[in-house]
C-alpha atoms as a PDB file:
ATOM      1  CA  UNK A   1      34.981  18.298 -23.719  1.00  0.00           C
ATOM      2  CA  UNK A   2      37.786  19.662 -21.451  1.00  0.00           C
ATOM      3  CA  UNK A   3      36.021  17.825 -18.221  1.00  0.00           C
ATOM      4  CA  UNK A   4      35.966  14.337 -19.992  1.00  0.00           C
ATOM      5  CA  UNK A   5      39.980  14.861 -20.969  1.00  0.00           C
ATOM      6  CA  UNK A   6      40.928  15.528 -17.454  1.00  0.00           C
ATOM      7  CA  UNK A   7      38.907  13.237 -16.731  1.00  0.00           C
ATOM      8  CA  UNK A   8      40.779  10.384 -18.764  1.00  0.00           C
ATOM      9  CA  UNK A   9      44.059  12.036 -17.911  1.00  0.00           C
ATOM     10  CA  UNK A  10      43.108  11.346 -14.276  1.00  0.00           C
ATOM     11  CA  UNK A  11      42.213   7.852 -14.586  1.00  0.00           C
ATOM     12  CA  UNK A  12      45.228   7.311 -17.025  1.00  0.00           C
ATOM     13  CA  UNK A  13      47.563   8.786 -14.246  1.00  0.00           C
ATOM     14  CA  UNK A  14      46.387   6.559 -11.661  1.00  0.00           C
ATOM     15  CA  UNK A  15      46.492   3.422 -13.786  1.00  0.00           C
ATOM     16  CA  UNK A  16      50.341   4.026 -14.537  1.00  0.00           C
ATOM     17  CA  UNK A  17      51.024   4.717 -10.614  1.00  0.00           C
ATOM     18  CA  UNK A  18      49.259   1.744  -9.984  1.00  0.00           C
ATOM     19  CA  UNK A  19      51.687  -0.515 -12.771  1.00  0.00           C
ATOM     20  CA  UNK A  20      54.448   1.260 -11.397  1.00  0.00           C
ATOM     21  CA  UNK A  21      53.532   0.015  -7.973  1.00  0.00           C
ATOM     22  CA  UNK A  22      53.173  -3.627  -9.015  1.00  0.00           C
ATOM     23  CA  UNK A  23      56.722  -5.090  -8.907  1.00  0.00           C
ATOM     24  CA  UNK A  24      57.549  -8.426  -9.920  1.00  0.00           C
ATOM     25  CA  UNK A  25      58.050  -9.194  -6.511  1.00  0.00           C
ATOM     26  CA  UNK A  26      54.872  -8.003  -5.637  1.00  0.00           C
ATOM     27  CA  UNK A  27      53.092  -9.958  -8.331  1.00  0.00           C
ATOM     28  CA  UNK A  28      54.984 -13.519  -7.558  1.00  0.00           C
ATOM     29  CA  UNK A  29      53.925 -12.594  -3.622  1.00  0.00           C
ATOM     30  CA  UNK A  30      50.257 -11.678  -4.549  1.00  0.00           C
ATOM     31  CA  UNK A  31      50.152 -14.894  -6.792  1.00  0.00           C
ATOM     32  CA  UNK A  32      51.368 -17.381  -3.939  1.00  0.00           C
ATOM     33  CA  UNK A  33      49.221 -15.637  -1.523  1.00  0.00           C
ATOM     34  CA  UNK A  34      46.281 -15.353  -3.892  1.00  0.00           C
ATOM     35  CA  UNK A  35      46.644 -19.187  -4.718  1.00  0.00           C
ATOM     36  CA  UNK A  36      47.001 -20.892  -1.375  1.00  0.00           C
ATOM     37  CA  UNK A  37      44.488 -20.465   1.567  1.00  0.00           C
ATOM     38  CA  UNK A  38      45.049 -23.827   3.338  1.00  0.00           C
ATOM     39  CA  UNK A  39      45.809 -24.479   6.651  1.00  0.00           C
ATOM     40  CA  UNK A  40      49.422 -24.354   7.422  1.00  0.00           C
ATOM     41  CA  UNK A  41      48.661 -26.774  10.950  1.00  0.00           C
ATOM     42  CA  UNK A  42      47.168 -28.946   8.892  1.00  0.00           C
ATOM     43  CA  UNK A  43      49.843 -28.728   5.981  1.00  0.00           C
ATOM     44  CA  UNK A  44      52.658 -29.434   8.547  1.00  0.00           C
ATOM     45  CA  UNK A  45      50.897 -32.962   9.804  1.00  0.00           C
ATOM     46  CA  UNK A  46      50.805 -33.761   6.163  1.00  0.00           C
ATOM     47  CA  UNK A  47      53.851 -32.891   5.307  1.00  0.00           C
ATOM     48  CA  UNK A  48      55.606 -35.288   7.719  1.00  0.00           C
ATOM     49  CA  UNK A  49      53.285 -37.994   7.348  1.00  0.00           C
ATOM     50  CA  UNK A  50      53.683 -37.990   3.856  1.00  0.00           C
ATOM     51  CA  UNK A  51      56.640 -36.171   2.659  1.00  0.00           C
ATOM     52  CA  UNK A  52      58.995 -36.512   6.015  1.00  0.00           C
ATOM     53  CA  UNK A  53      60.448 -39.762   4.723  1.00  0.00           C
ATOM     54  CA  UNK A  54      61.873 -38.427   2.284  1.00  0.00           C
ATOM     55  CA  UNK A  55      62.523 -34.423   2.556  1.00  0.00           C
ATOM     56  CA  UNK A  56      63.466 -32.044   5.518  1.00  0.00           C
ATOM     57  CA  UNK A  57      62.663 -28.390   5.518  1.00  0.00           C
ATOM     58  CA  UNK A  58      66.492 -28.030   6.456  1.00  0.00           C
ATOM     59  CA  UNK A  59      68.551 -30.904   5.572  1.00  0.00           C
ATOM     60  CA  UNK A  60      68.428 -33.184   2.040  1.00  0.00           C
ATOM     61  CA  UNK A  61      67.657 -36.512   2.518  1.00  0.00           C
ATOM     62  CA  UNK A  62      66.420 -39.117   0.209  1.00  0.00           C
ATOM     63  CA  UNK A  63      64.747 -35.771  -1.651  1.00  0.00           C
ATOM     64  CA  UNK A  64      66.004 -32.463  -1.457  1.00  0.00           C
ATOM     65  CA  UNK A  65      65.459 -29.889   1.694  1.00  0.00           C
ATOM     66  CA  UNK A  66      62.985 -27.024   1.209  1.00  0.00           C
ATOM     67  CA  UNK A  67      64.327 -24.791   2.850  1.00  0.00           C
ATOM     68  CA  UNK A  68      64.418 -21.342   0.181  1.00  0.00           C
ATOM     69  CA  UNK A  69      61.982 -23.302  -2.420  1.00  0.00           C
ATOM     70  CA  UNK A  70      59.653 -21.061  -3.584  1.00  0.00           C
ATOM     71  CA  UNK A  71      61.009 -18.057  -6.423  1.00  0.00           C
ATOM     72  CA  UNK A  72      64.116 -21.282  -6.939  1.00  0.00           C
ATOM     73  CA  UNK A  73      64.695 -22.572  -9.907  1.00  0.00           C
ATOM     74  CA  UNK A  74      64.004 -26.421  -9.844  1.00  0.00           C
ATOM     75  CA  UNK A  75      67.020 -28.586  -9.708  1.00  0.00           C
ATOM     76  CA  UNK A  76      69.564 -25.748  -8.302  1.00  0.00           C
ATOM     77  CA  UNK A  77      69.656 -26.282  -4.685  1.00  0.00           C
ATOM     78  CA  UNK A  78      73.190 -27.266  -3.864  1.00  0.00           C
ATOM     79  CA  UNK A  79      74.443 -30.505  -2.598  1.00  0.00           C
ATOM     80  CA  UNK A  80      71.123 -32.578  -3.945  1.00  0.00           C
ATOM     81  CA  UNK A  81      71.531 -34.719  -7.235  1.00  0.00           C
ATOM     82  CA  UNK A  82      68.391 -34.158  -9.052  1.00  0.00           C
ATOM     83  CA  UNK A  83      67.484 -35.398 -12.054  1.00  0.00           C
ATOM     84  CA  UNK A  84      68.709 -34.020 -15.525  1.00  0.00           C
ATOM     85  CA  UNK A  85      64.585 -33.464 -16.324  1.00  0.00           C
ATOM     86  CA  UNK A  86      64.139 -31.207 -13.366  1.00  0.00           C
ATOM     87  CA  UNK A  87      67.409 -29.312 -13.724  1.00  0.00           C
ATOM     88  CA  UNK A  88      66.902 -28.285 -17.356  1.00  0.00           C
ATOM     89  CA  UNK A  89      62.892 -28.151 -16.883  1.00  0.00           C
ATOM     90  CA  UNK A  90      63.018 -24.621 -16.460  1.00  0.00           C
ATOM     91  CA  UNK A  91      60.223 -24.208 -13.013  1.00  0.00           C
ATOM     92  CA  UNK A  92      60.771 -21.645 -10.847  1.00  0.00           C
ATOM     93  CA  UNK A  93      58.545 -22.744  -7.871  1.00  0.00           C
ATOM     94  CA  UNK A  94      55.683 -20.590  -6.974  1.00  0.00           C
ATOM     95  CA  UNK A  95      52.570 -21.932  -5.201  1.00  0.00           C
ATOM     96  CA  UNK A  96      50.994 -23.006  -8.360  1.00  0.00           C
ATOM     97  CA  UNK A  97      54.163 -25.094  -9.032  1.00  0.00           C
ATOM     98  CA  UNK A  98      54.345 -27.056  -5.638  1.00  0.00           C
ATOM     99  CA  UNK A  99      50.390 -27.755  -6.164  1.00  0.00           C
ATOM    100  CA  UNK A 100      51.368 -29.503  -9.663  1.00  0.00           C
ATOM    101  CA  UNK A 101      54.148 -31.226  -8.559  1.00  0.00           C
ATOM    102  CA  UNK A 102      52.332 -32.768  -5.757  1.00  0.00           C
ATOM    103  CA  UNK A 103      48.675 -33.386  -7.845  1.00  0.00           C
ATOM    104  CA  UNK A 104      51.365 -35.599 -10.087  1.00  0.00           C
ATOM    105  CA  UNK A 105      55.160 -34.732 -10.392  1.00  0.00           C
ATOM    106  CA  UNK A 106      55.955 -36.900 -13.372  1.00  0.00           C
ATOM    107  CA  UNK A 107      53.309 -35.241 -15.610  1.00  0.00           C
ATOM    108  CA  UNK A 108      54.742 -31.993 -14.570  1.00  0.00           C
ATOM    109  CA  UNK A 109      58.120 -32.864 -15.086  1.00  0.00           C
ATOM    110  CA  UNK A 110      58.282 -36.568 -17.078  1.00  0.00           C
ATOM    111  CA  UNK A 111      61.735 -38.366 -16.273  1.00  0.00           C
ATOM    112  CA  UNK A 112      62.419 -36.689 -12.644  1.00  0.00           C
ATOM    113  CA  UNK A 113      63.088 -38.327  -9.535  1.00  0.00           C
ATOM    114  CA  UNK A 114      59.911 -38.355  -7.623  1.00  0.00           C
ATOM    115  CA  UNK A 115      57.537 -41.287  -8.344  1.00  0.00           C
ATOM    116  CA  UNK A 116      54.976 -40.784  -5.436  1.00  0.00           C
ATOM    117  CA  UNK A 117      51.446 -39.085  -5.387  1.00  0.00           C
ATOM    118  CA  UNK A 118      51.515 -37.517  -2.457  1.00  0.00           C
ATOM    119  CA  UNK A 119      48.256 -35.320  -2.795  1.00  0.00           C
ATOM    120  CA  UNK A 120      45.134 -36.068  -4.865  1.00  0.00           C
ATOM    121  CA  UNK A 121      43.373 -34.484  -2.639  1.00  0.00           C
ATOM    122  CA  UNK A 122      43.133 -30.453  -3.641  1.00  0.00           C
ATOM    123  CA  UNK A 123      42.354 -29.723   0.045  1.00  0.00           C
ATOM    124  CA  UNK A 124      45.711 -31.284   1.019  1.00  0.00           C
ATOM    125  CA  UNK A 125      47.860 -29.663  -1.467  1.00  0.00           C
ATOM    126  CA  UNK A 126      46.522 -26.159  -0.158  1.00  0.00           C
ATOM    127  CA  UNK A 127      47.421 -27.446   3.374  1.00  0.00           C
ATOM    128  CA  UNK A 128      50.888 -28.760   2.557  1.00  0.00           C
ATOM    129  CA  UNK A 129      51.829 -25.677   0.249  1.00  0.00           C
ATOM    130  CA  UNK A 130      50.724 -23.297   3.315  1.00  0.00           C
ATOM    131  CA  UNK A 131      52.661 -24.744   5.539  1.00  0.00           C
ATOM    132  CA  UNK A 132      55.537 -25.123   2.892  1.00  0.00           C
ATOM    133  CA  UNK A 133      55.198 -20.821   2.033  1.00  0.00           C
ATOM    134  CA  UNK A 134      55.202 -20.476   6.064  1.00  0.00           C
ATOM    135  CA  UNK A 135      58.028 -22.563   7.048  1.00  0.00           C
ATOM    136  CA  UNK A 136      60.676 -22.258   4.116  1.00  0.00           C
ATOM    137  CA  UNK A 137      61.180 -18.803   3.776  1.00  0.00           C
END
C-alpha cells in the first residue's frame, strides 16, 4: 500500500506545480492563442478593406483605434465616445470576444455603436483577429 501512496503523493505534487504554473496571464495568452489560427496576411487585407473606414490600429476615427485591445475592458480606451451599452457591458476583449463582435456586434452587445457585419465568414474572423493579436500589442 505504501507504493500506491507515493504514488498519489507524486502525481498530487505535480498537479499543484502544474496550477501553480498556470497564471492568469498564462491562461488569457493560451486562450487567445488556442482560439485563433488564421492568417495574420490575410487578416490585415481584411481588416482595411473592411474595417479601415472606420478604425486605425493607432489613431480613433469614426470607431475607436486598436491599438492595446485585447485584456481592455470595452468602452475604456480614452479619447473615443462609445456607447453607454459597451461601456457598462462588462467585455474584456480576448480572441473569443473580437470573433463575437465581428460574427454580429449588436447581439453581443445590443444598443452599441457598431451596426455593420463585417465577418460572417468564420475563416475571416480568424484572419482579422490574427492579424488584430499581431499588430495591437
Amino acid at each position: 500500500m505504501e507504493p500506491e501512496r507515493a504514488s498519489i503523493r507524486a502525481f498530487v505534487a505535480a498537479l499543484l506545480a502544474a496550477c501553480a504554473a498556470f497564471t492568469p496571464d498564462a491562461a488569457r495568452a493560451a486562450g487567445n492563442a488556442a482560439q485563433v489560427a488564421g492568417d495574420a496576411a490575410r487578416g490585415q487585407e481584411l481588416y482595411t478593406a473592411r474595417c479601415g473606414a472606420c478604425h486605425s490600429i493607432d489613431d480613433h476615427g469614426a470607431g475607436p483605434r486598436h491599438r492595446g485591445l485585447f485584456q481592455r475592458r470595452a468602452g475604456s480606451e480614452p479619447g473615443y465616445d462609445f456607447s453607454p451599452a459597451l461601456r457598462q457591458s462588462g467585455i474584456v476583449w480576448s480572441a473569443q470576444k473580437v470573433d463575437q463582435w465581428l460574427a454580429n456586434p449588436n447581439a453581443l452587445v445590443p444598443g452599441n455603436k457598431m451596426v455593420v457585419q463585417l465577418a460572417n465568414d468564420a475563416r475571416d474572423r480568424a484572419d482579422i483577429v490574427a492579424y488584430l493579436l499581431k499588430a495591437t500589442r
